[in-house]
C-alpha atoms as a PDB file:
ATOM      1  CA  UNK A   1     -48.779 -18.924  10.943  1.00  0.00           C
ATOM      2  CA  UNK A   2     -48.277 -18.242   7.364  1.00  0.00           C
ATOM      3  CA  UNK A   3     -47.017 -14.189   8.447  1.00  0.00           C
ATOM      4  CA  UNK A   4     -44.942 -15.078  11.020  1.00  0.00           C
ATOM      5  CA  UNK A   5     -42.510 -17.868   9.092  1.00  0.00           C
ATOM      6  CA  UNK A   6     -42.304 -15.066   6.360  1.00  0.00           C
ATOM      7  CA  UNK A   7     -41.238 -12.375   9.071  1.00  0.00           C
ATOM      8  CA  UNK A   8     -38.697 -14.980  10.286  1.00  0.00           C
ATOM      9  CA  UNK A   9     -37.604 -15.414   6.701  1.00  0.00           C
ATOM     10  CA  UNK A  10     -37.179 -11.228   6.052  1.00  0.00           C
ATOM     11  CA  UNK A  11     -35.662 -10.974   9.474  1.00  0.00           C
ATOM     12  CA  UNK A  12     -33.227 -13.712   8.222  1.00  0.00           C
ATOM     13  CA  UNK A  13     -32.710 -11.976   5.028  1.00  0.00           C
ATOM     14  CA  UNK A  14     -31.806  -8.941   6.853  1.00  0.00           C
ATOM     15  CA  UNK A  15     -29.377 -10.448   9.288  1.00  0.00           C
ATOM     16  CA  UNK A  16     -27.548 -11.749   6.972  1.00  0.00           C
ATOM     17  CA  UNK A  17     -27.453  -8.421   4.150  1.00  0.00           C
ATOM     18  CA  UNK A  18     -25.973  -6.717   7.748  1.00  0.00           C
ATOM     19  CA  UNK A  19     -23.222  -9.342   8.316  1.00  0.00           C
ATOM     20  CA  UNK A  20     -22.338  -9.190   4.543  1.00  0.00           C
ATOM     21  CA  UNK A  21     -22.192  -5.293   4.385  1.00  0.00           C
ATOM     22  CA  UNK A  22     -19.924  -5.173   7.972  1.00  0.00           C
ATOM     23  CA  UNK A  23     -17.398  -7.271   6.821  1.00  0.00           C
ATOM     24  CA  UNK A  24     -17.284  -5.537   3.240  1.00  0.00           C
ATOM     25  CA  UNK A  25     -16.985  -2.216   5.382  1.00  0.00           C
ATOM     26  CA  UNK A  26     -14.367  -3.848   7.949  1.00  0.00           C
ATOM     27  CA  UNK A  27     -11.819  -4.826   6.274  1.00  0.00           C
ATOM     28  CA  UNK A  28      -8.033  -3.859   7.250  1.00  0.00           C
ATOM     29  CA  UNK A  29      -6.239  -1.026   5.748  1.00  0.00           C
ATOM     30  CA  UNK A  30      -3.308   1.322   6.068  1.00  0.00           C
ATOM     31  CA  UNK A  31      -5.311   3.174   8.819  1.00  0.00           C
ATOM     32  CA  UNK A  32      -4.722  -0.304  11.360  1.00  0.00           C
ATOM     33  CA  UNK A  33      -1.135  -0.395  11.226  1.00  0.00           C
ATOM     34  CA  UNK A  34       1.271   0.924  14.170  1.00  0.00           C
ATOM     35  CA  UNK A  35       3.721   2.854  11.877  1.00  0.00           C
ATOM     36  CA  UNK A  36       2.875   6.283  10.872  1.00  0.00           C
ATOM     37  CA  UNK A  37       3.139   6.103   7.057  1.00  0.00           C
ATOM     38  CA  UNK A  38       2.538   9.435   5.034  1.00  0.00           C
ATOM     39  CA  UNK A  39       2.976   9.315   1.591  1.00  0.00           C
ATOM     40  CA  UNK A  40       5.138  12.283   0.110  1.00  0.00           C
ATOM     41  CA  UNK A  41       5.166  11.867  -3.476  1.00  0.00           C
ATOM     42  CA  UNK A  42       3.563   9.238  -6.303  1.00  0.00           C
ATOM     43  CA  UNK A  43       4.451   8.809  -9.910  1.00  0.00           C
ATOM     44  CA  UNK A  44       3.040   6.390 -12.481  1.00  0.00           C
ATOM     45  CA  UNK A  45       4.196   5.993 -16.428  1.00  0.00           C
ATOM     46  CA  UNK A  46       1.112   7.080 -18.595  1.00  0.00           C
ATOM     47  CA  UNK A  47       1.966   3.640 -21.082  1.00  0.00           C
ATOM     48  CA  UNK A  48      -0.638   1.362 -20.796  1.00  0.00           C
ATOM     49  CA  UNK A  49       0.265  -0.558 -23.319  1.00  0.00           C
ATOM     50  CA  UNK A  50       3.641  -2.210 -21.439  1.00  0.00           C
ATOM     51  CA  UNK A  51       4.142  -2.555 -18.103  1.00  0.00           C
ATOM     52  CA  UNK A  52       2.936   0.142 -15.482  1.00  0.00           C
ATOM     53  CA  UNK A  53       5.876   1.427 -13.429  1.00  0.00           C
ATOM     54  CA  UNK A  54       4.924   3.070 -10.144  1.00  0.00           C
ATOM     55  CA  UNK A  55       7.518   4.374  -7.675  1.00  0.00           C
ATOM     56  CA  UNK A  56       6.712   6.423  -4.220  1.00  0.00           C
ATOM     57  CA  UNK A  57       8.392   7.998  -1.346  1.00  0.00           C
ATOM     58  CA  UNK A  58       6.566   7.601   2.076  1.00  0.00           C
ATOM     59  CA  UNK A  59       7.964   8.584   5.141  1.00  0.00           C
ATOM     60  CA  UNK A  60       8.054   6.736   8.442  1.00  0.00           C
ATOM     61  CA  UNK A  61       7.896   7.389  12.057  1.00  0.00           C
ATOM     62  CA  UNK A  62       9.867   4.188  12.897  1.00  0.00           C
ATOM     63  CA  UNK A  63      11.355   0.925  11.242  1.00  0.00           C
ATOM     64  CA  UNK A  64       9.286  -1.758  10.985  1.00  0.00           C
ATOM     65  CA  UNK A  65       9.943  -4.196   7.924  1.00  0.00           C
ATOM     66  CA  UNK A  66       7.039  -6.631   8.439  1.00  0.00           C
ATOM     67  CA  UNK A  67       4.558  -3.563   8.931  1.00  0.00           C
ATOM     68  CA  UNK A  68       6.398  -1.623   5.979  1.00  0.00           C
ATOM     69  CA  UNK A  69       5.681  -5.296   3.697  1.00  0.00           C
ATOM     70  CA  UNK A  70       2.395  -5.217   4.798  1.00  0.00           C
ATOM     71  CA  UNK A  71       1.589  -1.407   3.461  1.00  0.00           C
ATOM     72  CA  UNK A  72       3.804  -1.952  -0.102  1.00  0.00           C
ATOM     73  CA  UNK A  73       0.724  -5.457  -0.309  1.00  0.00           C
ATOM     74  CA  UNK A  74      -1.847  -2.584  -0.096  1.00  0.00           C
ATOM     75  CA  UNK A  75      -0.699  -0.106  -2.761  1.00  0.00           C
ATOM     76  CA  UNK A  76      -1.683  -0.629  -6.223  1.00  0.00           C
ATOM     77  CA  UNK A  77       0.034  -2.977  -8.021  1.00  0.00           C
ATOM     78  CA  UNK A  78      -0.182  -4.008 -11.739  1.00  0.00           C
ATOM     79  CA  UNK A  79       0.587  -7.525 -13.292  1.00  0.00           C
ATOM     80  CA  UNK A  80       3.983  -7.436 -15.251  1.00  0.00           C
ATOM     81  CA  UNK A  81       4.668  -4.161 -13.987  1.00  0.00           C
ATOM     82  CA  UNK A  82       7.003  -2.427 -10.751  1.00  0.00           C
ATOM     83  CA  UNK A  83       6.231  -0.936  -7.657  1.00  0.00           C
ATOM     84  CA  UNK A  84       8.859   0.715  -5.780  1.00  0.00           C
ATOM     85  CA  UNK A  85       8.225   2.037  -1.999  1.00  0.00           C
ATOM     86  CA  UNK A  86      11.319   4.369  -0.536  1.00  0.00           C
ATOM     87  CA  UNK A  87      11.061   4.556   3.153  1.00  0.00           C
ATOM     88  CA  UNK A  88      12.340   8.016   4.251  1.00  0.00           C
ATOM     89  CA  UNK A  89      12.187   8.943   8.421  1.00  0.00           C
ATOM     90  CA  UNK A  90       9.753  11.562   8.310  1.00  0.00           C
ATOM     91  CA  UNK A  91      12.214  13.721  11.428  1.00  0.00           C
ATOM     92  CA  UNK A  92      15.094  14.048   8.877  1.00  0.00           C
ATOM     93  CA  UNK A  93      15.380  15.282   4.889  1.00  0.00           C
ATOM     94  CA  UNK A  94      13.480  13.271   2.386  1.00  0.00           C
ATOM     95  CA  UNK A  95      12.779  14.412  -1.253  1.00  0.00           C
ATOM     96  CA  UNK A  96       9.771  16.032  -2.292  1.00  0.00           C
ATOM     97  CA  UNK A  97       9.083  13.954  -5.596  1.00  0.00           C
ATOM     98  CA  UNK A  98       9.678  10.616  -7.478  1.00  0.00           C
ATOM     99  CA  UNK A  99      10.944   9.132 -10.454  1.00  0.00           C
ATOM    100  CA  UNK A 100      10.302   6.472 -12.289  1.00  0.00           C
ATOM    101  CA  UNK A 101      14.376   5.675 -13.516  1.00  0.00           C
ATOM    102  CA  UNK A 102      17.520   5.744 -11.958  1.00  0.00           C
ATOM    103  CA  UNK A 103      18.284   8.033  -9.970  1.00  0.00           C
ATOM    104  CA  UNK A 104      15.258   7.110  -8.478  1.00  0.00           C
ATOM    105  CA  UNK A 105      15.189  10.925  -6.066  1.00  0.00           C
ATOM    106  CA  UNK A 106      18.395  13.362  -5.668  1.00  0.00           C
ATOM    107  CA  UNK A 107      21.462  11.751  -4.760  1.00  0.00           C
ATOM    108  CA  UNK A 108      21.995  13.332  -1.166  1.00  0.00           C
ATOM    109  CA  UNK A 109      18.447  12.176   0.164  1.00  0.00           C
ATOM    110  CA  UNK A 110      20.154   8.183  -0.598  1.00  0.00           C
ATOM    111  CA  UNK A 111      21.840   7.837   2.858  1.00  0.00           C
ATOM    112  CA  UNK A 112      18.408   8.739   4.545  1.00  0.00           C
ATOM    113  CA  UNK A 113      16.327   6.201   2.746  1.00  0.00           C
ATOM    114  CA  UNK A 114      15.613   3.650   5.581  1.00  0.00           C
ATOM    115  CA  UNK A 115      13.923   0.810   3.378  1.00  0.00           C
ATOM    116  CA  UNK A 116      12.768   0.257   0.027  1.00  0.00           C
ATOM    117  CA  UNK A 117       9.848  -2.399  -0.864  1.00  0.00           C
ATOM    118  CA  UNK A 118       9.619  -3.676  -4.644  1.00  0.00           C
ATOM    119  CA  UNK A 119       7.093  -5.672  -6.474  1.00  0.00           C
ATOM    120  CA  UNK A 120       7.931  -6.787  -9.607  1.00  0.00           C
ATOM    121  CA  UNK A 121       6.581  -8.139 -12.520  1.00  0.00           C
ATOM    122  CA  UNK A 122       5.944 -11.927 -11.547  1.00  0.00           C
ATOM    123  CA  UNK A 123       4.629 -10.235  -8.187  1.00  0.00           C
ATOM    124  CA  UNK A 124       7.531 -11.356  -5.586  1.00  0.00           C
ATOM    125  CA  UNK A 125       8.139  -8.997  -3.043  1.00  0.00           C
ATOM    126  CA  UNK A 126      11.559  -8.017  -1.995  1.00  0.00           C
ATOM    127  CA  UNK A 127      11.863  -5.188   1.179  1.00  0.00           C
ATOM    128  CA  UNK A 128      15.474  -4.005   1.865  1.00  0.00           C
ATOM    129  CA  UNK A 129      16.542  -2.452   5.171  1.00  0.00           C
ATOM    130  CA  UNK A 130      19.443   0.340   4.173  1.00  0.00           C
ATOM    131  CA  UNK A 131      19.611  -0.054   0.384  1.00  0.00           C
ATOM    132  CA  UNK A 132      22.208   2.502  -0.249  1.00  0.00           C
END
């Protein structure tokens, strides 16, 4: 009597270490959304000290503003600082790197940026179709 309620009690134990670990290892990501996003180029400002600036240029296989919201949420993002997302169409030009002031990439790549997504500081969250 005594082996069996303690091989119900492991077999409990277990259950419930598997259900734990599959939703730790199931959780949404990039990978789940519809769009094709591909990120291009990443730069971060090495101060630590003040706020962390982070810009990036992904490019898209289509437009999709609530799906392009929902992959700025899952980059990194640091309190009181900026992330900027430039949305490029991954068929036509793009730039090849980043930076962290204005201009943000080369001039002539401006009319192809599709969207840009920006977290700031307080943490709101602005996307813009066609900011240029």
């Amino acid at each position: 009597m005594k082996m069996k309620k303690n091989f119900i009690i492991i077999l409990i134990v277990i259950a419930g270490i598997g259900v734990i670990m599959y939703n730790s290892l199931s959780q949404p990501g990039v990978e789940d959304l519809q769009t094709d996003f591909k990120e291009i180029s990443f730069k971060r400002n090495e101060q630590n000290a003040g706020p962390v600036l982070r810009a990036y240029v992904v490019t898209v296989n289509e437009v999709n503003l609530k799906e392009i919201e929902i992959y700025g949420n899952f980059m990194p993002h640091t309190k009181y600082g900026n992330t900027k997302i430039y949305f490029f169409d991954a068929k036509g030009p793009f730039p090849s790197s980043v930076n962290l002031s204005e201009p943000f990439f080369p001039k002539q790549f401006a009319d192809n940026c599709l969207a840009v997504y920006e977290k700031d500081g307080m943490g709101e969250v602005r996307v813009i179709e066609n900011p240029f």
